[in-house]
N, C-alpha and C. Protein backbone atom coordinates (compact mmCIF):
# COMPACT_ATOMS: atom_id res chain seq x y z
N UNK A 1 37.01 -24.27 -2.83
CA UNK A 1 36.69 -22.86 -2.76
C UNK A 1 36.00 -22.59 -1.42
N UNK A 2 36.35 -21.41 -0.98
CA UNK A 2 36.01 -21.08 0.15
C UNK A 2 34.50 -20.35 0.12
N UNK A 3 33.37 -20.88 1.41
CA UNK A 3 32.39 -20.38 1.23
C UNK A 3 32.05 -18.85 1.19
N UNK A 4 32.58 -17.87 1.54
CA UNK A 4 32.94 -16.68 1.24
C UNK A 4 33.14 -16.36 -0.36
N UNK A 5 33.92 -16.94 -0.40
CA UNK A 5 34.18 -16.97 -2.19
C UNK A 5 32.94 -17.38 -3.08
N UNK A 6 32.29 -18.10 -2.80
CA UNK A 6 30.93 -19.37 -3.49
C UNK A 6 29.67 -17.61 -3.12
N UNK A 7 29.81 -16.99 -2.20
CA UNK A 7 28.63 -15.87 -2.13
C UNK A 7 29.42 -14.46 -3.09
N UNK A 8 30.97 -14.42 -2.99
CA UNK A 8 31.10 -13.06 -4.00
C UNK A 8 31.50 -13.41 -5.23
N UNK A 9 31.37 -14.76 -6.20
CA UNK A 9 30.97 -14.97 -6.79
C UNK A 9 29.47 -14.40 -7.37
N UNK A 10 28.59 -15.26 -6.58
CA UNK A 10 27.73 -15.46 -6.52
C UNK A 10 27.08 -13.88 -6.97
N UNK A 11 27.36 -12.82 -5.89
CA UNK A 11 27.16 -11.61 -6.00
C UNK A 11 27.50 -10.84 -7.44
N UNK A 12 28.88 -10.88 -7.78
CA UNK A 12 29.37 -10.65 -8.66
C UNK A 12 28.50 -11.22 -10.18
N UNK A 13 28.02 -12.47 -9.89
CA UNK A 13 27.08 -13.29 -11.57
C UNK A 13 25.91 -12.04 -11.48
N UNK A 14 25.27 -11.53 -10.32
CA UNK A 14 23.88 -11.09 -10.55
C UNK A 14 24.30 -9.12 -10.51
N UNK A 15 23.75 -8.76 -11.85
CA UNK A 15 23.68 -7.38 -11.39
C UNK A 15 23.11 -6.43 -10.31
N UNK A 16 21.87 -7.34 -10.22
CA UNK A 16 21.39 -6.62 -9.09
C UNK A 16 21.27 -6.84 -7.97
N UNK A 17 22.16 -8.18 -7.84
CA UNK A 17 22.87 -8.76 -6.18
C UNK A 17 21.79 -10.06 -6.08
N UNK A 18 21.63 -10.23 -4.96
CA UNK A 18 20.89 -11.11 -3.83
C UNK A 18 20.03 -10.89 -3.49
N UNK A 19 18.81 -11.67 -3.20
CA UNK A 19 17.53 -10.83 -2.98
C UNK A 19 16.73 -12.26 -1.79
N UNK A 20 16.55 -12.06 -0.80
CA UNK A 20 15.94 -13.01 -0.23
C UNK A 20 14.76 -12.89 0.38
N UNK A 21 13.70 -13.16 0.66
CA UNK A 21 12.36 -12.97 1.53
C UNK A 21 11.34 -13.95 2.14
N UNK A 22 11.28 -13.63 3.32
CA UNK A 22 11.02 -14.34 4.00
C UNK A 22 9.53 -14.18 5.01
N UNK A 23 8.36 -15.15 5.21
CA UNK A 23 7.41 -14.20 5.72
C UNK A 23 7.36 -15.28 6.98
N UNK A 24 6.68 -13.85 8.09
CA UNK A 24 6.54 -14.47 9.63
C UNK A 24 5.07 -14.72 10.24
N UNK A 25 4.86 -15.07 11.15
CA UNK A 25 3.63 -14.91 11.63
C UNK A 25 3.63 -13.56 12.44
N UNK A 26 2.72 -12.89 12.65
CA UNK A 26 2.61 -11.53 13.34
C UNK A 26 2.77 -11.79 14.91
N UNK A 27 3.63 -13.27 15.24
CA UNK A 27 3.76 -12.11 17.18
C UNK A 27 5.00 -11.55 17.07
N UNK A 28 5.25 -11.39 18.42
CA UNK A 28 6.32 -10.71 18.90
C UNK A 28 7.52 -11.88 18.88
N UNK A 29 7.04 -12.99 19.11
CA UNK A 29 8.36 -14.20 19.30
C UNK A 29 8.52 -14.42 17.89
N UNK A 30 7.88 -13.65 17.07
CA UNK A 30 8.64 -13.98 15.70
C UNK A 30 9.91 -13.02 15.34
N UNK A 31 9.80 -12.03 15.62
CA UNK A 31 10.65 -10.63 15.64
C UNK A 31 12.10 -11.39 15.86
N UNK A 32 12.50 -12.42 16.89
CA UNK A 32 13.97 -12.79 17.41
C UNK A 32 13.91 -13.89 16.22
N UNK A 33 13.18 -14.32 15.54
CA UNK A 33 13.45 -15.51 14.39
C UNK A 33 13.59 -14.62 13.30
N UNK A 34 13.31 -13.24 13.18
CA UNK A 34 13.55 -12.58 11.46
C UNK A 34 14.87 -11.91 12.39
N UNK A 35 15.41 -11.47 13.28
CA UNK A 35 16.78 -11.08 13.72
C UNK A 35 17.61 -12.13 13.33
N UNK A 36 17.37 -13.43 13.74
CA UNK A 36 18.55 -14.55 13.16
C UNK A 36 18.61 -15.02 12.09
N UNK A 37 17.23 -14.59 11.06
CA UNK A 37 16.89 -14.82 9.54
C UNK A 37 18.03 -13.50 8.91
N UNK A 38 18.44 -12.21 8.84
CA UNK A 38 19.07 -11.29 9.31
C UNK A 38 20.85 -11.87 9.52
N UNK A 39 20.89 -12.36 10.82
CA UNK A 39 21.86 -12.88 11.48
C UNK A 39 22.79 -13.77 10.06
N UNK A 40 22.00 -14.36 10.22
CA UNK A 40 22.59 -15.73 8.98
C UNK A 40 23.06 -15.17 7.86
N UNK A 41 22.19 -14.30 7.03
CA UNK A 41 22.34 -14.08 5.73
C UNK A 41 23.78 -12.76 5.90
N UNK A 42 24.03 -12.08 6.68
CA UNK A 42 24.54 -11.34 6.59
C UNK A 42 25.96 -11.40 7.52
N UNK A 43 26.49 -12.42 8.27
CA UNK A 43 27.51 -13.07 8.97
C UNK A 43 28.79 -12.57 8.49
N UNK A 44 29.14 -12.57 7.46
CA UNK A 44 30.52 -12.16 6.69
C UNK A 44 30.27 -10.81 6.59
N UNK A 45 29.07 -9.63 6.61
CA UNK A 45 29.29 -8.42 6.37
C UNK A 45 29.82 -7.52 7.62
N UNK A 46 30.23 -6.49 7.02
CA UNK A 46 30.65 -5.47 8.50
C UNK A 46 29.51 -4.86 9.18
N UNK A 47 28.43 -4.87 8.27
CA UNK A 47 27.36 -4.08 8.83
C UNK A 47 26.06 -4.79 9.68
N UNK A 48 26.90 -6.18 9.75
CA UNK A 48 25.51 -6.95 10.10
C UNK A 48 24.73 -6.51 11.67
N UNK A 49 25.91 -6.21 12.74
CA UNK A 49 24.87 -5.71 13.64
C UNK A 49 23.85 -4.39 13.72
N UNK A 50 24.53 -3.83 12.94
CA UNK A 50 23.69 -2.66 12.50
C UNK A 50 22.23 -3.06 11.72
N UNK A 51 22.67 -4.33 10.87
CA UNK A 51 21.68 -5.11 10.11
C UNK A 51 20.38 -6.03 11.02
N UNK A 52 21.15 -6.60 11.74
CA UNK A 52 20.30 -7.63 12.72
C UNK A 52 19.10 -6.33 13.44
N UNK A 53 19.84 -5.00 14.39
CA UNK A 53 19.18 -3.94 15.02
C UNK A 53 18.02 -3.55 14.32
N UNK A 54 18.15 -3.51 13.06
CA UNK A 54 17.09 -2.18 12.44
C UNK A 54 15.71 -3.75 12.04
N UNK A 55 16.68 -5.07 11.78
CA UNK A 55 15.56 -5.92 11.37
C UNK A 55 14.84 -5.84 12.69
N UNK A 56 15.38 -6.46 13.45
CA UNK A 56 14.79 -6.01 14.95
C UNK A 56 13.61 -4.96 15.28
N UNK A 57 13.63 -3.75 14.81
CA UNK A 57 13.24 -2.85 15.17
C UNK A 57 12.70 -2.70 14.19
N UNK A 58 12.02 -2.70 12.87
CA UNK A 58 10.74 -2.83 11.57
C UNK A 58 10.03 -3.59 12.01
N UNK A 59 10.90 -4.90 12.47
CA UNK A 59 9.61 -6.25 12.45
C UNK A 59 8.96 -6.10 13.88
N UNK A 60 9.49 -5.08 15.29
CA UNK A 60 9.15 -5.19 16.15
C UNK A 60 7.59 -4.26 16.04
N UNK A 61 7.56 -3.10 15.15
CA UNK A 61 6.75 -2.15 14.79
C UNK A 61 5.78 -2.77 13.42
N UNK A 62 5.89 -3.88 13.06
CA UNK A 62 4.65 -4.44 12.39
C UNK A 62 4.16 -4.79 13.54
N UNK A 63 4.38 -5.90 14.01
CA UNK A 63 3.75 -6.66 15.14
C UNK A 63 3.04 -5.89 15.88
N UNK A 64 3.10 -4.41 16.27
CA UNK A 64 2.87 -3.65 17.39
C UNK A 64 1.96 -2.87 16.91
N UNK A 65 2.24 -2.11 15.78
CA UNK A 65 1.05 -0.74 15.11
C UNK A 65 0.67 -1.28 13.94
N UNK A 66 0.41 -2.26 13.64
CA UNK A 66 -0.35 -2.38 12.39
C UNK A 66 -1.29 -3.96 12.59
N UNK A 67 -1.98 -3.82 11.52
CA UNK A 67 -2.60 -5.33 11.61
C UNK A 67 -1.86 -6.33 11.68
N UNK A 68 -0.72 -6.28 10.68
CA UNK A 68 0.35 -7.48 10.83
C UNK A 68 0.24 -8.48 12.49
N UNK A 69 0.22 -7.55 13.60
CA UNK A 69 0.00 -8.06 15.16
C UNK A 69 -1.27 -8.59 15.25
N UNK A 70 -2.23 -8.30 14.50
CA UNK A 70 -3.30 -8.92 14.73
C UNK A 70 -3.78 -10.63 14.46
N UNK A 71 -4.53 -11.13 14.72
CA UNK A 71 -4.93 -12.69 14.65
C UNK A 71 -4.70 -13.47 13.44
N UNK A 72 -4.22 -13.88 12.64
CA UNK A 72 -3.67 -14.25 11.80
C UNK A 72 -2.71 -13.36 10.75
N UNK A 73 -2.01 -12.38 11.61
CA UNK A 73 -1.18 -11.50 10.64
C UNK A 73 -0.14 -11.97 9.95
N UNK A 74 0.33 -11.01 9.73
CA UNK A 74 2.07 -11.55 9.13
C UNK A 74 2.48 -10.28 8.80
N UNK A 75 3.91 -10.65 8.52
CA UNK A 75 5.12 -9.43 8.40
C UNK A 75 6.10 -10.51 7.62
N UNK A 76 6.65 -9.52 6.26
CA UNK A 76 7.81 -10.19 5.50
C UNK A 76 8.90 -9.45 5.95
N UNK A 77 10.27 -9.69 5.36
CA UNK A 77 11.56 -9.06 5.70
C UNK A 77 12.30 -10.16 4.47
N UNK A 78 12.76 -8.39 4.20
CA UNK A 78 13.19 -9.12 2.72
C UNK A 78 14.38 -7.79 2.56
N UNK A 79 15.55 -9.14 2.45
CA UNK A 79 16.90 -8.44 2.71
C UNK A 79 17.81 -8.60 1.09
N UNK A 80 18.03 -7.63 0.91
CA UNK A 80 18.45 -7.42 -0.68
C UNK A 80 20.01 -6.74 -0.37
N UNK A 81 20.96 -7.61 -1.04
CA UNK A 81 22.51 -7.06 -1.14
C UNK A 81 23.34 -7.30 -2.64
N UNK A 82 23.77 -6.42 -2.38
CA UNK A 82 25.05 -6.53 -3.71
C UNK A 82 26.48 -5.78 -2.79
N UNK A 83 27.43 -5.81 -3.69
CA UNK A 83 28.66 -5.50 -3.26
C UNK A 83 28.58 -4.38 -2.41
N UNK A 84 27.91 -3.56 -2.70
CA UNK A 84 27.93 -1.96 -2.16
C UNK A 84 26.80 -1.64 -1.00
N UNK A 85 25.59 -2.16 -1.16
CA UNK A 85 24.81 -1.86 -0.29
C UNK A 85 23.93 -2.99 0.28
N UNK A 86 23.15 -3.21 1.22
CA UNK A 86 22.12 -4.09 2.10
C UNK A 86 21.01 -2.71 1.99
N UNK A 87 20.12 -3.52 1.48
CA UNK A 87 18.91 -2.82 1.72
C UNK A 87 17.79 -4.09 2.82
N UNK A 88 17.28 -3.07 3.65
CA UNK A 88 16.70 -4.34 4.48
C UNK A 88 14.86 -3.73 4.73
N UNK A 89 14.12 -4.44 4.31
CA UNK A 89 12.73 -3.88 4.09
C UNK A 89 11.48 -4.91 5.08
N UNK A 90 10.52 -4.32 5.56
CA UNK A 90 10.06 -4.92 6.26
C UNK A 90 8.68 -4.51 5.74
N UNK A 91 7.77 -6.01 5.22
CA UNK A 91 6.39 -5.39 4.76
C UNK A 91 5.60 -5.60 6.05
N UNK A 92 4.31 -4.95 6.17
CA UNK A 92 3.26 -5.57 6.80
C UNK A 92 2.25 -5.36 6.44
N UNK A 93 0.70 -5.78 7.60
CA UNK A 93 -0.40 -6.07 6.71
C UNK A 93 -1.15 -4.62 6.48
N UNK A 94 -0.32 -3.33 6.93
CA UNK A 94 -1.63 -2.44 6.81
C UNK A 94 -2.40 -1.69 8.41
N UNK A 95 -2.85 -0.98 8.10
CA UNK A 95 -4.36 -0.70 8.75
C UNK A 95 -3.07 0.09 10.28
N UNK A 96 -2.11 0.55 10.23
CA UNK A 96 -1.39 1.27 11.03
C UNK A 96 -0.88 2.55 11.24
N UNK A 97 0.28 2.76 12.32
CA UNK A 97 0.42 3.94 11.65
C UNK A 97 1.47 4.28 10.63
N UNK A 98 1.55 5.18 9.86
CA UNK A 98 2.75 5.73 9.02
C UNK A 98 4.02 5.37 10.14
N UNK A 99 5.07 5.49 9.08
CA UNK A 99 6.25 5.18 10.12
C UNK A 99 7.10 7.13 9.87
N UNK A 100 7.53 7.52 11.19
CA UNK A 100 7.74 9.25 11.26
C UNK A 100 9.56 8.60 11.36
N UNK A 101 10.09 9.06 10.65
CA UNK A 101 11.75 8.65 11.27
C UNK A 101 12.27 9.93 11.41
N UNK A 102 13.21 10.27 12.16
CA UNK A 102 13.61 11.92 12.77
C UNK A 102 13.20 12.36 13.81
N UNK A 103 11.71 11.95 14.12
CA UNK A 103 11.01 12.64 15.39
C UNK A 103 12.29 12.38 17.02
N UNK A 104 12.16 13.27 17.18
CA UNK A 104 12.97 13.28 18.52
C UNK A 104 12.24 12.98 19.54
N UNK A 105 12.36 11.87 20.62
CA UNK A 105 12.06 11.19 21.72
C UNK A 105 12.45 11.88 22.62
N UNK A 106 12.03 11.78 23.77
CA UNK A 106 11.83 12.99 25.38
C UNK A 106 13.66 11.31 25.83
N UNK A 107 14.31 11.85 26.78
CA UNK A 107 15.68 11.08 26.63
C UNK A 107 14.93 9.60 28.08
N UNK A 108 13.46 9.96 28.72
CA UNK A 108 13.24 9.40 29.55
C UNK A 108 12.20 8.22 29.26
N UNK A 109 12.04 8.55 27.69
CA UNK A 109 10.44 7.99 27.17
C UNK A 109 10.57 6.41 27.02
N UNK A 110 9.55 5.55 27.42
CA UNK A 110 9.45 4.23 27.12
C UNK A 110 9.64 3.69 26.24
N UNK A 111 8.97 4.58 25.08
CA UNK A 111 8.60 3.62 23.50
C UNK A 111 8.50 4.96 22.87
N UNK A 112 8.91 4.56 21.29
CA UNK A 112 9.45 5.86 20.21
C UNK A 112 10.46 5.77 19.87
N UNK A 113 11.47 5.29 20.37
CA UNK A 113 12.69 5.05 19.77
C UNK A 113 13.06 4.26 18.77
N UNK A 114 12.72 3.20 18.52
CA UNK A 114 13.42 2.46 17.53
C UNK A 114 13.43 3.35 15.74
N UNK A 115 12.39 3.77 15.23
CA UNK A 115 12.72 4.78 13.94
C UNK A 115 13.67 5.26 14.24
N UNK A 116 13.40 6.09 15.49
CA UNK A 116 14.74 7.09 15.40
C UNK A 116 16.56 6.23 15.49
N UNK A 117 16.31 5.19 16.06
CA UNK A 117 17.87 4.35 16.31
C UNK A 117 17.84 3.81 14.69
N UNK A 118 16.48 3.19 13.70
CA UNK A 118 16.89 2.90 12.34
C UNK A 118 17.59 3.94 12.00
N UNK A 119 16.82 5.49 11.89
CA UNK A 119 17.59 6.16 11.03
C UNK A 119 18.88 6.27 11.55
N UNK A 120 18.86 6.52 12.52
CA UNK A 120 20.51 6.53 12.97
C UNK A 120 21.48 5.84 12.29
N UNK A 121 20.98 4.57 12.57
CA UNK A 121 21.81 3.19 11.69
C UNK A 121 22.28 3.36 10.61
N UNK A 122 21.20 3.51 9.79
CA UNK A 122 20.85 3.10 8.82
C UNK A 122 21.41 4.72 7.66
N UNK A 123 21.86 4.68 6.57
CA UNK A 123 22.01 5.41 5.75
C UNK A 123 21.36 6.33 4.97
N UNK A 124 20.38 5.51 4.82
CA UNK A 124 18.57 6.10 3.68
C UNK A 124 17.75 5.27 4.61
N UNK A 125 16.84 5.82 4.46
CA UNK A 125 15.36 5.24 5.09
C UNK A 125 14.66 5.77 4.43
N UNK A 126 13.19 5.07 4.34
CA UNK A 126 11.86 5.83 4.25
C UNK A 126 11.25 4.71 4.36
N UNK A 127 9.77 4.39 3.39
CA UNK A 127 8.58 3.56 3.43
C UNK A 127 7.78 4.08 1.59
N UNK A 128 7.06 2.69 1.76
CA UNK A 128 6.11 2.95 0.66
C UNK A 128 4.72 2.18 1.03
N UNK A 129 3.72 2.58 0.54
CA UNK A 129 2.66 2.00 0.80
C UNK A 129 1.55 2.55 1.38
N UNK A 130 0.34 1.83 2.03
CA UNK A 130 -0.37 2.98 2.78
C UNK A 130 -1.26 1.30 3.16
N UNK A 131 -2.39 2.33 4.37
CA UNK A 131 -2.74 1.48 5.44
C UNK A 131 -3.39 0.26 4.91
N UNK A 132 -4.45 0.08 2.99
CA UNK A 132 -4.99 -0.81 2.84
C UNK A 132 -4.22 -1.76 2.14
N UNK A 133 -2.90 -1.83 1.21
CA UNK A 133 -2.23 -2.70 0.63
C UNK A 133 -1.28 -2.85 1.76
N UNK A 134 -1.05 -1.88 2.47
CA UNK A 134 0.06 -2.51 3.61
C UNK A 134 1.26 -1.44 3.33
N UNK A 135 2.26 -1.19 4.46
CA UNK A 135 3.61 -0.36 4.20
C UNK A 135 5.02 -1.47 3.73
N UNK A 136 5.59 -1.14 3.42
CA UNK A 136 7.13 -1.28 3.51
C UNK A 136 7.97 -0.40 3.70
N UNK A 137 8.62 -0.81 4.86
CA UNK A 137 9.65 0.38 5.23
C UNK A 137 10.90 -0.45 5.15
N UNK A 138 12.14 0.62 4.79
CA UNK A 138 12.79 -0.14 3.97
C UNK A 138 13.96 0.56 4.98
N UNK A 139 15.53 0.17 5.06
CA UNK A 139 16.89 0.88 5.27
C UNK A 139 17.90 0.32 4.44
N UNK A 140 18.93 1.25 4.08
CA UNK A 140 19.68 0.77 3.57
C UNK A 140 21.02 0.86 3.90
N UNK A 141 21.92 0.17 4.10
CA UNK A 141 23.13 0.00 4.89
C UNK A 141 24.31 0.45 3.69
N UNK A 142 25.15 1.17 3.28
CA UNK A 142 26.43 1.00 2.33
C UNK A 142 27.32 0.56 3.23
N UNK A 143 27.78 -0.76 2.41
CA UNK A 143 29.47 -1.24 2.65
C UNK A 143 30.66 -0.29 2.40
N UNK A 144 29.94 0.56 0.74
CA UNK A 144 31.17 1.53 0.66
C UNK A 144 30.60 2.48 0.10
N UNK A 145 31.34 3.72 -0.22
CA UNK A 145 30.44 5.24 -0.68
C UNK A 145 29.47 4.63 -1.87
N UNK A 146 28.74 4.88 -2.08
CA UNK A 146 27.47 4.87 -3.44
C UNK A 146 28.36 5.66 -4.64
């Protein structure tokens, strides 16, 4: 059996799909290790570069506005699929800012963009949480209409 086959199986036994998670240390050189954590799990899908981008761009914004960046932080990424959709969620430690997705960026600006390129990506977005248990902001990718 082909390894392709051994995962939609696999998909197919669980109702509520696949669920994987994974936690990082809070720098920035961790951000390109949860892109190929990302990379791996999602290889056979159509949506994976869209997938790899937005992991990219959550885990780049723990590291940066929240404690997660700070001295012993951390940031999870925890990528959940079934047949129809990738949901891709990024926790961190807190103490940051809210995440704004929609806000429109000046076309010359340095930094601000990445929310706005998730939502783009990405299908649904939002977040849950708040600054003392920590956020999760979450996207979700469809393979096919909902």
């Amino acid at each position: 059996m082909l390894a392709s086959a051994h995962v939609n199986a696999m998909i197919e036994l669980t109702p509520g799909g696949l669920a994987w998670r994974r936690g990082f240390p809070g720098t920035l050189d961790q951000v390109a290790e949860a892109r190929y954590f990302a990379r791996f799990l999602l290889a056979d899908s159509a949506r994976k570069d869209d997938a790899e981008l937005i992991v990219t761009e959550l885990a780049a914004n723990a590291v940066q506005h929240t404690s997660s960046g700070h001295l012993y932080g951390t940031f999870i990424v925890e990528i959940t699929r079934t047949t129809t959709v990738i949901t891709i969620a990024v926790n961190d430690c807190g103490w940051g800012g809210t995440p704004h997705f929609g806000v429109r960026c000046s076309g010359n600006a340095q930094h601000g963009r990445g929310l706005t390129l998730v939502a783009a990506l990405a299908d649904q977005v939002g977040y849950d949480g708040d600054d003392e248990s920590g956020h999760r902001v979450w996207a979700r990718l469809y393979l096919s209409q909902p």
